[in-house]
N, C-alpha and C. Protein backbone atom coordinates (compact mmCIF):
# COMPACT_ATOMS: atom_id res chain seq x y z
N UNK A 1 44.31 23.09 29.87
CA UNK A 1 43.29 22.40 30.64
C UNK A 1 41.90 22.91 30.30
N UNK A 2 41.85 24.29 30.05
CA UNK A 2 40.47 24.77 29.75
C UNK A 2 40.14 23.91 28.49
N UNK A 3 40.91 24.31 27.18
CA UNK A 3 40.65 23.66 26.19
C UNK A 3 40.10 22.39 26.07
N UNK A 4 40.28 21.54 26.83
CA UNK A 4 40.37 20.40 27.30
C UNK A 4 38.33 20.12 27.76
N UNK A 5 38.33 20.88 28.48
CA UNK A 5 37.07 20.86 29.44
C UNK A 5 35.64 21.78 28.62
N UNK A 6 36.08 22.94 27.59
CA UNK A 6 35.52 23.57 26.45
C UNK A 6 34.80 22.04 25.75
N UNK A 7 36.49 21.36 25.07
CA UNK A 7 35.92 20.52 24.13
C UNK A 7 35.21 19.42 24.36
N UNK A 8 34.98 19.12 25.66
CA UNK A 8 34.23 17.82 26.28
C UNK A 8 33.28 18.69 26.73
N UNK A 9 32.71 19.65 26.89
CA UNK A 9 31.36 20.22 27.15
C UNK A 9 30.74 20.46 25.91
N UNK A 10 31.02 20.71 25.05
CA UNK A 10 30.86 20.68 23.28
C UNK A 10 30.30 19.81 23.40
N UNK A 11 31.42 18.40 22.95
CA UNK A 11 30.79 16.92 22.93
C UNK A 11 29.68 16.15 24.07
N UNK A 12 29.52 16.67 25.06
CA UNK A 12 28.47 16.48 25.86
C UNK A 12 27.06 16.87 25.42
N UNK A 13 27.43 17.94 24.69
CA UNK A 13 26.36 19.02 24.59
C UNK A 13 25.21 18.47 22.80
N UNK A 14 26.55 18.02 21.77
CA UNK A 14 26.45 17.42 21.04
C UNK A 14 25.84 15.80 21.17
N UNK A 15 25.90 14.82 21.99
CA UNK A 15 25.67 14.12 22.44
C UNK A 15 24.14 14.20 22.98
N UNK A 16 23.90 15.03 23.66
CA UNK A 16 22.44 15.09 24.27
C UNK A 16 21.40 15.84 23.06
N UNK A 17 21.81 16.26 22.08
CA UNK A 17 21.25 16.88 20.92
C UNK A 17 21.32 15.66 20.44
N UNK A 18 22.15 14.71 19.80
CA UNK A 18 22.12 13.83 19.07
C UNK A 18 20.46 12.71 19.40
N UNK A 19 21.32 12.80 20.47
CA UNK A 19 19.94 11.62 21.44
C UNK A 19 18.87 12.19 21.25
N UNK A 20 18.50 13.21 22.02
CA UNK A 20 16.74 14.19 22.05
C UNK A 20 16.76 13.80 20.47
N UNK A 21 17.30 14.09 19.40
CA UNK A 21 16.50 14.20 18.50
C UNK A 21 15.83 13.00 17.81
N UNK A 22 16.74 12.27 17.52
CA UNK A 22 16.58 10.46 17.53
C UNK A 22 15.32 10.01 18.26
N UNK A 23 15.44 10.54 19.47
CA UNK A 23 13.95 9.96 20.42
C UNK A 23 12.95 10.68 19.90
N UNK A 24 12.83 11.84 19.47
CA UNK A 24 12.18 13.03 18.63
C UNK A 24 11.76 12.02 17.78
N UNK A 25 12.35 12.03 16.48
CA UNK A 25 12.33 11.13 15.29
C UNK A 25 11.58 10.36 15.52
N UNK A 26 11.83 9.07 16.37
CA UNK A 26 11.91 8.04 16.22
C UNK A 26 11.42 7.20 17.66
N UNK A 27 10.07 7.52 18.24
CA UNK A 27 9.89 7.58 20.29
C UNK A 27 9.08 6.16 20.13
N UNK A 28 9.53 5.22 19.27
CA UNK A 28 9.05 3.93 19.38
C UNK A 28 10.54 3.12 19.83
N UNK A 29 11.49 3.99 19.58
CA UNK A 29 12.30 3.09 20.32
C UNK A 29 12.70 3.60 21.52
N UNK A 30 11.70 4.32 22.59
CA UNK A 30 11.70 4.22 23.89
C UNK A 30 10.82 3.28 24.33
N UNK A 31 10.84 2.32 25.69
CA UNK A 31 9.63 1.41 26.00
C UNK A 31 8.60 2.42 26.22
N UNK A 32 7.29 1.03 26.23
CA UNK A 32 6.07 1.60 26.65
C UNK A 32 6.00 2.29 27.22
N UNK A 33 6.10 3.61 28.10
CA UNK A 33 5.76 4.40 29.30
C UNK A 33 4.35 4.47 29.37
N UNK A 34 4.06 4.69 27.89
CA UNK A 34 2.30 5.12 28.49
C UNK A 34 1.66 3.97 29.05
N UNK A 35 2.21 2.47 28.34
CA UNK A 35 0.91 1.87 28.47
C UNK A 35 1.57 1.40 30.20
N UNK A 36 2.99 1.71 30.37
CA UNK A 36 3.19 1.24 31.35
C UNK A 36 2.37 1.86 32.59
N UNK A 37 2.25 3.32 32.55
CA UNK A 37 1.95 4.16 32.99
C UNK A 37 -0.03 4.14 33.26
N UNK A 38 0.00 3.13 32.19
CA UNK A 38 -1.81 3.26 32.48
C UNK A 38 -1.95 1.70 33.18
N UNK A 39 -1.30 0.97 33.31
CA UNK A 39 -1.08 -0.38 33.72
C UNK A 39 -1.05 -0.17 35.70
N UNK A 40 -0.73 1.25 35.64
CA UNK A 40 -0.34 1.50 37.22
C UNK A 40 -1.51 2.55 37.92
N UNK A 41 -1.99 2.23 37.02
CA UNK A 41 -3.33 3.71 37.54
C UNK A 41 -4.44 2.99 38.40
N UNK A 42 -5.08 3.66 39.22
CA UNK A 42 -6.09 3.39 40.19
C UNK A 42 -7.37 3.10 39.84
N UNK A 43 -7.64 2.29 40.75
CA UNK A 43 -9.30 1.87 39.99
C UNK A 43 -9.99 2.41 40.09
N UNK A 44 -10.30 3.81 40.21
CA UNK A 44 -10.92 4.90 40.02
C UNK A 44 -10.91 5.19 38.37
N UNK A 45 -9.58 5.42 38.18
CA UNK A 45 -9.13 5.60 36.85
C UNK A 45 -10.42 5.25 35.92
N UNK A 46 -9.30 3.76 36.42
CA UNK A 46 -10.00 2.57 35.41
C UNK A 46 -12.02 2.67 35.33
N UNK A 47 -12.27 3.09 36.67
CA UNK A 47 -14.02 3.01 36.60
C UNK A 47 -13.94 4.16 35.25
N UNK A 48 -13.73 5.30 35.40
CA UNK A 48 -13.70 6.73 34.52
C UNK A 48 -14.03 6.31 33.04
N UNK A 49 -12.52 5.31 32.68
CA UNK A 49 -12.18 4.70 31.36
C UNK A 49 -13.35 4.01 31.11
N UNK A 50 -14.06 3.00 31.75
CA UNK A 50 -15.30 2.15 31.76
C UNK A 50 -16.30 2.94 31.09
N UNK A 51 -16.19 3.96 32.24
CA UNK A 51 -17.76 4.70 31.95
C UNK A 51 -18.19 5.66 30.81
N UNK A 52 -16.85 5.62 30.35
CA UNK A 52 -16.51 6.58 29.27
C UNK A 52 -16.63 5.50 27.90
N UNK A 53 -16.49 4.29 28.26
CA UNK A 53 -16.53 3.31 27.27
C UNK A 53 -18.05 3.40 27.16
N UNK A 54 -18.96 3.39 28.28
CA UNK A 54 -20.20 2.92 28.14
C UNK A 54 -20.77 4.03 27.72
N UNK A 55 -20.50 5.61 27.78
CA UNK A 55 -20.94 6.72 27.41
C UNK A 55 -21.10 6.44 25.39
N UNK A 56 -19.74 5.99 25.12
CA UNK A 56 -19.71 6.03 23.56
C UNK A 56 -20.70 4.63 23.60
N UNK A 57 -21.14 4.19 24.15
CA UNK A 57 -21.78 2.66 23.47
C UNK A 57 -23.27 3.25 23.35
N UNK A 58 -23.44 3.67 25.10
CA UNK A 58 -25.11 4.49 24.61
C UNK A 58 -25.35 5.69 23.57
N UNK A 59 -24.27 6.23 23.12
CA UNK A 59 -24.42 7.66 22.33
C UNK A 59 -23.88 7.42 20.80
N UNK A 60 -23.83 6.05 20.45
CA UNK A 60 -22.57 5.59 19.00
C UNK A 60 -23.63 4.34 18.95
N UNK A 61 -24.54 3.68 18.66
CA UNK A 61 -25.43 2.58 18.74
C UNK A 61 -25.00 1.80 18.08
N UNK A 62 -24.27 0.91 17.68
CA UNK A 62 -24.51 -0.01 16.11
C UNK A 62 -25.18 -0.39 15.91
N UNK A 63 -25.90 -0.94 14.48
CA UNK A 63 -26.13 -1.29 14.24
C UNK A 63 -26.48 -2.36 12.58
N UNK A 64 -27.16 -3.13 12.46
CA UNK A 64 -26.64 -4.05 11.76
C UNK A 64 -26.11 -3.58 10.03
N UNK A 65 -26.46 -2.43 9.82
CA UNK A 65 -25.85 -1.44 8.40
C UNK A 65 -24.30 -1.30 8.99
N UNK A 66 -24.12 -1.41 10.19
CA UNK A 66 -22.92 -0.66 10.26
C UNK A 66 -21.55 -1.87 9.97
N UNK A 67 -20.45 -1.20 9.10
CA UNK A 67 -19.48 -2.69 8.50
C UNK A 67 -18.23 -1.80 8.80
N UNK A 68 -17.15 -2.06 8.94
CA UNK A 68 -15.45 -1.32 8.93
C UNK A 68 -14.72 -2.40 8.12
N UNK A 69 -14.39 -1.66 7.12
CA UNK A 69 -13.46 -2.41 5.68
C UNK A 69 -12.14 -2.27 6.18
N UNK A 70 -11.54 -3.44 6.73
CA UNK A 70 -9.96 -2.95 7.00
C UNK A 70 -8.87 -3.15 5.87
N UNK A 71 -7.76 -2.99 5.80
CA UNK A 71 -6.98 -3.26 4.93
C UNK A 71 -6.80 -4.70 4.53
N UNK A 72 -6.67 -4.78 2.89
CA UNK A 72 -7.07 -6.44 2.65
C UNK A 72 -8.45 -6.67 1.83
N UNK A 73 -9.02 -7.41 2.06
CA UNK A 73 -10.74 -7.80 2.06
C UNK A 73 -11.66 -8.29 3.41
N UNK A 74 -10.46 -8.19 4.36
CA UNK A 74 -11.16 -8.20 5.47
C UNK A 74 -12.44 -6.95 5.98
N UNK A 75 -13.29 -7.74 6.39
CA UNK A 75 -14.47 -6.86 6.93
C UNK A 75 -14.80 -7.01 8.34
N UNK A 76 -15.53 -6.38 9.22
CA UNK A 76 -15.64 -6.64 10.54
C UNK A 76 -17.56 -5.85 10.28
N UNK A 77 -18.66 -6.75 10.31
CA UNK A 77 -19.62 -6.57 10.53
C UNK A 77 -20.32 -6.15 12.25
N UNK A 78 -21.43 -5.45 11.93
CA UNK A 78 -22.04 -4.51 12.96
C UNK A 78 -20.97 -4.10 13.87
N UNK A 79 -20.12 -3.13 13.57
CA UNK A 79 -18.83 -2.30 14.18
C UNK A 79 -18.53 -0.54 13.29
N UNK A 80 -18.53 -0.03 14.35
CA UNK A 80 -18.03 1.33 13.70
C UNK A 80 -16.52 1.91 14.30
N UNK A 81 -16.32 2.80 13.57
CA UNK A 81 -14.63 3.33 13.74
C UNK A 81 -14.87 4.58 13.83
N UNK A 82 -14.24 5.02 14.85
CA UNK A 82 -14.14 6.24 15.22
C UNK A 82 -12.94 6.69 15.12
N UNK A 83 -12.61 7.78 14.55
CA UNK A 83 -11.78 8.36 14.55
C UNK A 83 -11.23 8.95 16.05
N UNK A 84 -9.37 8.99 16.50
CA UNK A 84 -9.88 8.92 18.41
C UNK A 84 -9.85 10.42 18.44
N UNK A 85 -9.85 11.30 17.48
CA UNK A 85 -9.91 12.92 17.42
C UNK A 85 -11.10 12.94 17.65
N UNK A 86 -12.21 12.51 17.71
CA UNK A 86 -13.72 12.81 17.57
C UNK A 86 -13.41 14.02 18.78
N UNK A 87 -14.16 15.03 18.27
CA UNK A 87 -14.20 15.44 19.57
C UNK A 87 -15.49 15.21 20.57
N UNK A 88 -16.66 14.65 19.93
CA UNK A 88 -17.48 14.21 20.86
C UNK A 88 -17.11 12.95 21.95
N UNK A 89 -15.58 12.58 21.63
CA UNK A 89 -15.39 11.26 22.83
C UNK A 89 -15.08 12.15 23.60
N UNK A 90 -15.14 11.22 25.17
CA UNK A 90 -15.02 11.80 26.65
C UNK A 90 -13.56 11.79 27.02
N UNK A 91 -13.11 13.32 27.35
CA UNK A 91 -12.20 13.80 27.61
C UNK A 91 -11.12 13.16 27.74
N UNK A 92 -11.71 11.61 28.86
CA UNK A 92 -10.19 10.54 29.07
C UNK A 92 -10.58 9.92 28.28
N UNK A 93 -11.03 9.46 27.43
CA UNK A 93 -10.74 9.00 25.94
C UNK A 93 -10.00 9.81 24.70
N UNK A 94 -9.69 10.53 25.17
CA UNK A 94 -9.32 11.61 24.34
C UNK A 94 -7.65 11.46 24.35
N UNK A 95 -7.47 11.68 25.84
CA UNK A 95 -6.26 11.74 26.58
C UNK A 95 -5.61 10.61 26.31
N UNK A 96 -6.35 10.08 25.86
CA UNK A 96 -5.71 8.37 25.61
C UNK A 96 -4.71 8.38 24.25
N UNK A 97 -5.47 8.95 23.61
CA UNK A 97 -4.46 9.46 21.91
C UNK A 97 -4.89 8.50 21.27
N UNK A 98 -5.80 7.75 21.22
CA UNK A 98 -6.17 6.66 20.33
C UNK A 98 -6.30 7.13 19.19
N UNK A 99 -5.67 5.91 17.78
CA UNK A 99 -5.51 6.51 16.58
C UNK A 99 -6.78 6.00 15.93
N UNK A 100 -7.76 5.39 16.41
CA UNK A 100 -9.02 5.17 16.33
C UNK A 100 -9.71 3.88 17.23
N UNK A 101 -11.18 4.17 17.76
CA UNK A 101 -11.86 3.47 18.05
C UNK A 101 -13.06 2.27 17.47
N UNK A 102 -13.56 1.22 17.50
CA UNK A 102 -13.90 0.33 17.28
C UNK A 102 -15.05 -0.47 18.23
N UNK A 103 -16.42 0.38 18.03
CA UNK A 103 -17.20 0.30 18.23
C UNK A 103 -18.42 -1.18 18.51
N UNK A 104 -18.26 -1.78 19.16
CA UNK A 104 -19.47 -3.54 18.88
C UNK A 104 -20.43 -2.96 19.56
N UNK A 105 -21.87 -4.08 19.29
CA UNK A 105 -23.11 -3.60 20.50
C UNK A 105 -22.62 -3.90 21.81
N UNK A 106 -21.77 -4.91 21.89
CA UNK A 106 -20.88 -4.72 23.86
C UNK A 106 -19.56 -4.49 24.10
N UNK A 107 -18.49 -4.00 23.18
CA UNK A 107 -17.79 -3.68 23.66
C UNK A 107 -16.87 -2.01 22.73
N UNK A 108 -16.06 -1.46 23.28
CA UNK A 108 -15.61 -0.64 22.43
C UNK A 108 -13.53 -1.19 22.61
N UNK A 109 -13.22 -1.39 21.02
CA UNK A 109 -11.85 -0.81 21.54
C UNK A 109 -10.95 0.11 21.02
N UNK A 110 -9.91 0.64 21.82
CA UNK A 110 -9.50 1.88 21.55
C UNK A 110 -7.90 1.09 20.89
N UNK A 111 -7.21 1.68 20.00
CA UNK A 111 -5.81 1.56 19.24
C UNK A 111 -5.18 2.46 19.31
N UNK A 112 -4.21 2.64 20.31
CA UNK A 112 -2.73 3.54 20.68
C UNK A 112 -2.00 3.23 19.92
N UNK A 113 -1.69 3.65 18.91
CA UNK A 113 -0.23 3.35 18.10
C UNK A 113 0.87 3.64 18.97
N UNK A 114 1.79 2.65 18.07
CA UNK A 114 3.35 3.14 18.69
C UNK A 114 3.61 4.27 18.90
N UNK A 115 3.67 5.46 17.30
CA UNK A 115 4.36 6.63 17.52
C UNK A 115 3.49 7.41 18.13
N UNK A 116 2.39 6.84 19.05
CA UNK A 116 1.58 7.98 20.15
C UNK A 116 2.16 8.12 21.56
N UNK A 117 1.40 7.08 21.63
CA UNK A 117 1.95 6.63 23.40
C UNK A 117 2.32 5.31 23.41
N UNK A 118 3.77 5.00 22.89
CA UNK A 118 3.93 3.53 23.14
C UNK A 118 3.16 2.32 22.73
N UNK A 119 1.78 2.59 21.89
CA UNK A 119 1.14 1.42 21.25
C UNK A 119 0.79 0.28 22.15
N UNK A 120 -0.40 0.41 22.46
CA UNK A 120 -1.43 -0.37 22.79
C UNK A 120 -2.14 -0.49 23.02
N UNK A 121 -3.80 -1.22 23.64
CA UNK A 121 -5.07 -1.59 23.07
C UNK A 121 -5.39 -1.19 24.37
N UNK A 122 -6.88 -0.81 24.73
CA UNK A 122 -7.58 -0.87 25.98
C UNK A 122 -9.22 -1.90 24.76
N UNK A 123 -9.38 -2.08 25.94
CA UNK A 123 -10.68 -3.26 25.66
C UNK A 123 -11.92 -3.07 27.17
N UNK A 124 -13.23 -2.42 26.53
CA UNK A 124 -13.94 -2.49 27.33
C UNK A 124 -15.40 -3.66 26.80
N UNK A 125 -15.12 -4.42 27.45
CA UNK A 125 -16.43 -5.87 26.70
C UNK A 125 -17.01 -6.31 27.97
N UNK A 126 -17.81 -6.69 27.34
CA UNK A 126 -19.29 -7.93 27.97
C UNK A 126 -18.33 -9.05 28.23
N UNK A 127 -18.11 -9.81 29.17
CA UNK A 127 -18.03 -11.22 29.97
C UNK A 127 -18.93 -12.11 28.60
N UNK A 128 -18.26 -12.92 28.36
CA UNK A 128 -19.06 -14.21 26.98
C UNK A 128 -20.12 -15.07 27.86
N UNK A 129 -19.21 -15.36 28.72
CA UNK A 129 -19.87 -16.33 29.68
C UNK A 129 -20.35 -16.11 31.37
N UNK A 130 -20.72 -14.80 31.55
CA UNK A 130 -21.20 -14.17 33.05
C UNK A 130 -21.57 -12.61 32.43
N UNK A 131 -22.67 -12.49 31.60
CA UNK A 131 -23.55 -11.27 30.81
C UNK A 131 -23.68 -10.26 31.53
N UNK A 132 -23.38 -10.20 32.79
CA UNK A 132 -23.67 -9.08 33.80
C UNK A 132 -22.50 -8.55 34.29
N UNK A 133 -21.41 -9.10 33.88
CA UNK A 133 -19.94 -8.92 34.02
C UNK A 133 -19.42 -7.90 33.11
N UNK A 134 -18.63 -6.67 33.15
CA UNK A 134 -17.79 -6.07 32.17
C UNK A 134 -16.42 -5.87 32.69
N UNK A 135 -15.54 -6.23 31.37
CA UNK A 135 -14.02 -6.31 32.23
C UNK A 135 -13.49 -5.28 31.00
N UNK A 136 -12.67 -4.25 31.78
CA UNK A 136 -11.58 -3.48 31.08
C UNK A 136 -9.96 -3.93 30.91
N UNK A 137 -9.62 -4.22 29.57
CA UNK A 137 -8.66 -4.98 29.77
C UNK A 137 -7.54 -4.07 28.66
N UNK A 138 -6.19 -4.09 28.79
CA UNK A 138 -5.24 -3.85 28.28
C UNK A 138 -4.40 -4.68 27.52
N UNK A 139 -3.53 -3.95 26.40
CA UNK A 139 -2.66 -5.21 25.86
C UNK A 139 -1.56 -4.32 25.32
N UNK A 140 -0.19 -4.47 25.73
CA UNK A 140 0.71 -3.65 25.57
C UNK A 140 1.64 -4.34 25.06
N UNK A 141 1.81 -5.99 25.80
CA UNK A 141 2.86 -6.56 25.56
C UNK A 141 2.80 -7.78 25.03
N UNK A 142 1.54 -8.09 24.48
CA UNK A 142 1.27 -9.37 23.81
C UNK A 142 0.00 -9.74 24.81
N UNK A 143 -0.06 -9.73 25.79
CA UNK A 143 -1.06 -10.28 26.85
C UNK A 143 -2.01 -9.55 27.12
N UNK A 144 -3.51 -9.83 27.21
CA UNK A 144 -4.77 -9.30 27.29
C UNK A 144 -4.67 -9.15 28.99
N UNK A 145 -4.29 -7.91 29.68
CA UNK A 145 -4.46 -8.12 31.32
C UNK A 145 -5.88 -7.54 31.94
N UNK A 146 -6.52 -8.07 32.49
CA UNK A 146 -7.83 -7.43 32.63
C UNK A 146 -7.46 -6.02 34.20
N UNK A 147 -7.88 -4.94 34.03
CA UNK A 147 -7.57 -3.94 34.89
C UNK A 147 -8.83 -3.74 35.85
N UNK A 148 -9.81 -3.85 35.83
CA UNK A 148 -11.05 -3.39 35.93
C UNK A 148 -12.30 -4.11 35.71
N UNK A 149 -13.41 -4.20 36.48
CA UNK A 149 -14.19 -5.48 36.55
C UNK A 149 -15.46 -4.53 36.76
N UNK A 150 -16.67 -4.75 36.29
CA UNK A 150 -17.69 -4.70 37.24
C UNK A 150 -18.68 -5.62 36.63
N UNK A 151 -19.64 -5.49 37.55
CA UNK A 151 -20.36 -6.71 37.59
C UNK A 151 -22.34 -5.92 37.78
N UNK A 152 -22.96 -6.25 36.98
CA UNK A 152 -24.16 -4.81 36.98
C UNK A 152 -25.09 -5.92 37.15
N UNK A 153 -26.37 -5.77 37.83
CA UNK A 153 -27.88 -6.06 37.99
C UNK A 153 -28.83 -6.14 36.56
């Protein structure tokens, strides 16, 4: 009977090594947690994330020299890329793990890869059509969800 209960604690033991490491390897095939996890945060949060967006917009300026060559021949005019290591970004930008940022004169966005935190976008922009409007918006699962609103004088 011992033998018995030895060799199925082995294989248990083997089993949970197998798994951890695989998820180790390979933590895109766990779901989103992060972005799920930032999808549930307080609008406090979300103001923080904002203001931290607007910190890099007043302190990162674009302007019209500035171009980002992406892969391809695609170009994206008056935009800069930040690397999300900068260490001059603000702390919860930091925390975010972005594998780089993407700088406009109104909006910034940040790119979570998969093998960071589950892969996906935060978006802080200007309203197209209400200029006094800024909405913080997310995209984890195909859908742009807006988290965060304000509305300035």
């Amino acid at each position: 009977m011992k033998t018995y209960s030895k060799i199925g604690l082995v294989f248990i033991i083997v089993i949970f090594v197998l798994v951890g490491f695989v998820l180790w390897e390979f933590p895109f095939l766990l779901p989103p947690f992060q972005y799920l996890r930032f999808m549930h945060r307080d609008a406090n949060y979300y103001a923080e994330v904002a203001h931290a967006c607007d910190f890099i917009l007043q302190h990162r300026p674009v302007t019209s020299n500035d171009v980002v060559r992406l892969p391809g021949t695609r170009t994206l005019p008056f935009r800069l890329k930040i690397p999300g290591n900068d260490p001059a970004l603000p702390k919860i930008i930091r925390r975010l793990n972005p594998d780089f940022l993407l700088v406009g004169t109104n909006h910034v966005s940040l790119f979570i890869p998969p093998e960071k935190m589950g892969g996906f976008g935060v978006i802080w922009t200007q309203d197209e059509l209400q200029t006094n409007r800024w909405i913080l918006q997310a995209d984890g699962d195909g859908m742009l969800k807006a988290v965060y609103t304000e509305v300035r004088n």
